[in-house]
Protein backbone atom coordinates (compact mmCIF):
# COMPACT_ATOMS: atom_id res chain seq x y z
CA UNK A 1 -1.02 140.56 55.76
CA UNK A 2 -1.39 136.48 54.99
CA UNK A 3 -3.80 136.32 52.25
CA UNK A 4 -5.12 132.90 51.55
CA UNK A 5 -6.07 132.13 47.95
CA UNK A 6 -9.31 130.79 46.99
CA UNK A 7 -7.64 126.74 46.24
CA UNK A 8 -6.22 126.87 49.37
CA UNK A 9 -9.94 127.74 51.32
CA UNK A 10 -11.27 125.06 48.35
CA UNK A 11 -8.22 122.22 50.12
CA UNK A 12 -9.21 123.26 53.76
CA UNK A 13 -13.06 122.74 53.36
CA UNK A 14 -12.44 119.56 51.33
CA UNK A 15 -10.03 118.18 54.17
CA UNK A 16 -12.96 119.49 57.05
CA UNK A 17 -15.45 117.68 54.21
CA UNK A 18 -17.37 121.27 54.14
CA UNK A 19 -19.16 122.13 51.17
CA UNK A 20 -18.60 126.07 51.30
CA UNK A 21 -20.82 128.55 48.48
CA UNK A 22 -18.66 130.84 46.56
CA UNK A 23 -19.87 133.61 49.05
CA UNK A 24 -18.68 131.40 52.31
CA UNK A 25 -15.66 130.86 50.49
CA UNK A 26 -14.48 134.37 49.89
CA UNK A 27 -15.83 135.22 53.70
CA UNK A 28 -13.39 131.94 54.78
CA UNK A 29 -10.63 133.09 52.97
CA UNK A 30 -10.98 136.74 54.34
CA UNK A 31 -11.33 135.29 57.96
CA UNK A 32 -8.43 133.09 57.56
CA UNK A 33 -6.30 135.64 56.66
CA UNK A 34 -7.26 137.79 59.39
CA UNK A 35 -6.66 134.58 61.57
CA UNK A 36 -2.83 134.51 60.05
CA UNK A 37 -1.78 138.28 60.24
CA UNK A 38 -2.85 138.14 63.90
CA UNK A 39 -0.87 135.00 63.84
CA UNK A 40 2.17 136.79 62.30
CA UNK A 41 1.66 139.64 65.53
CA UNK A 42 1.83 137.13 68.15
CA UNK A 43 5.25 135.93 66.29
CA UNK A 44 6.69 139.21 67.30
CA UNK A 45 6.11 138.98 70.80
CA UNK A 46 9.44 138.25 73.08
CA UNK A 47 8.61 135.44 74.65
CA UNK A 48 12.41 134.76 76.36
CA UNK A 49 12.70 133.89 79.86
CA UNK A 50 8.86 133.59 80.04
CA UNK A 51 8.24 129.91 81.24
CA UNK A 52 6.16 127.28 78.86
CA UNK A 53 2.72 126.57 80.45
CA UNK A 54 -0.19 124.51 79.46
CA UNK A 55 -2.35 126.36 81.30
CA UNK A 56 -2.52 129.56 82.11
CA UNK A 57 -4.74 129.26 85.02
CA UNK A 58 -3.12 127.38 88.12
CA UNK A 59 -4.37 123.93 88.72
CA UNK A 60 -3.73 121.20 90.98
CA UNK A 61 -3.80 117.92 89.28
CA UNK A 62 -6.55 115.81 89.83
CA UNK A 63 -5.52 112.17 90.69
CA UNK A 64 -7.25 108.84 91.67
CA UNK A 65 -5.86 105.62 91.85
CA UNK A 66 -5.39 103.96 88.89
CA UNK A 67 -7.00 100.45 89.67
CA UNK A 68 -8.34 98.13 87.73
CA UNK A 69 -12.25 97.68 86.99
CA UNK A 70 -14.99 96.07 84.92
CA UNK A 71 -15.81 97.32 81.68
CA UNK A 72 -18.71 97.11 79.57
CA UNK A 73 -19.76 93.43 78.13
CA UNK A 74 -19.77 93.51 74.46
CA UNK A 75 -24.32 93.78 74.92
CA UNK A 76 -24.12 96.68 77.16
CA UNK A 77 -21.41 98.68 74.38
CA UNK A 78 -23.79 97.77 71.36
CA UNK A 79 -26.77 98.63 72.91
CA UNK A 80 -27.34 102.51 72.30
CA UNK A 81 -25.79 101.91 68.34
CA UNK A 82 -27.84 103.14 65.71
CA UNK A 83 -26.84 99.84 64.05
CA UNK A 84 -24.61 96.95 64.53
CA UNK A 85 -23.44 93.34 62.52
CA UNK A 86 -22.25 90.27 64.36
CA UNK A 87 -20.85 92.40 67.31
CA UNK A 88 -19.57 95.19 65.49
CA UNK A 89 -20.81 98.96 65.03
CA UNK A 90 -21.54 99.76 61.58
CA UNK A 91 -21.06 103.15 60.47
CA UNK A 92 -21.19 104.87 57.07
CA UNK A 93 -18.68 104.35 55.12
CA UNK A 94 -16.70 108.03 54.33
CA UNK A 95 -13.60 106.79 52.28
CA UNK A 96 -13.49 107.58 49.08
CA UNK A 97 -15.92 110.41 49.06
């Protein structure tokens, strides 16, 4: 069985920008594991002479024409923003943190 340590659940929910309690942390780290051994299972599996899919239910491909059209004026794109500055969409700033 994968067991994940307790830094590596800390790295994960830094890198999702989670702040996890020690509880949800030890319930993380016990999922995650779980997540890997079953993981580790499918590893096992022969998968040779078995075709690669992307699906695995059939699908015809859905195409239009690929022609050109208008798109929205720089107004109509800025108009639903919580806020904007001199034409631009301003968003919190989340480097660093």
């Amino acid at each position: 069985m994968a067991n994940i340590s307790q830094k590596e659940v800390e790295h994960v929910a830094k890198l999702a920008r989670l702040d996890l309690t020690e509880p949800e942390k030890t319930l993380f780290g016990e999922q995650l594991s779980q997540i890997l051994t079953f993981v580790e299972q499918l590893q096992e599996v022969s998968t040779e002479g078995i075709p690669l899919t992307a699906s695995v239910a059939e699908q015809e491909p859905f195409l239009r024409e690929d022609l050109p059209r208008e798109g929205l004026t720089q107004q109509q794109a800025l108009s639903n923003a919580p806020d904007s500055s001199e034409g631009f969409f301003v968003v919190p700033k989340i480097i660093g943190k």
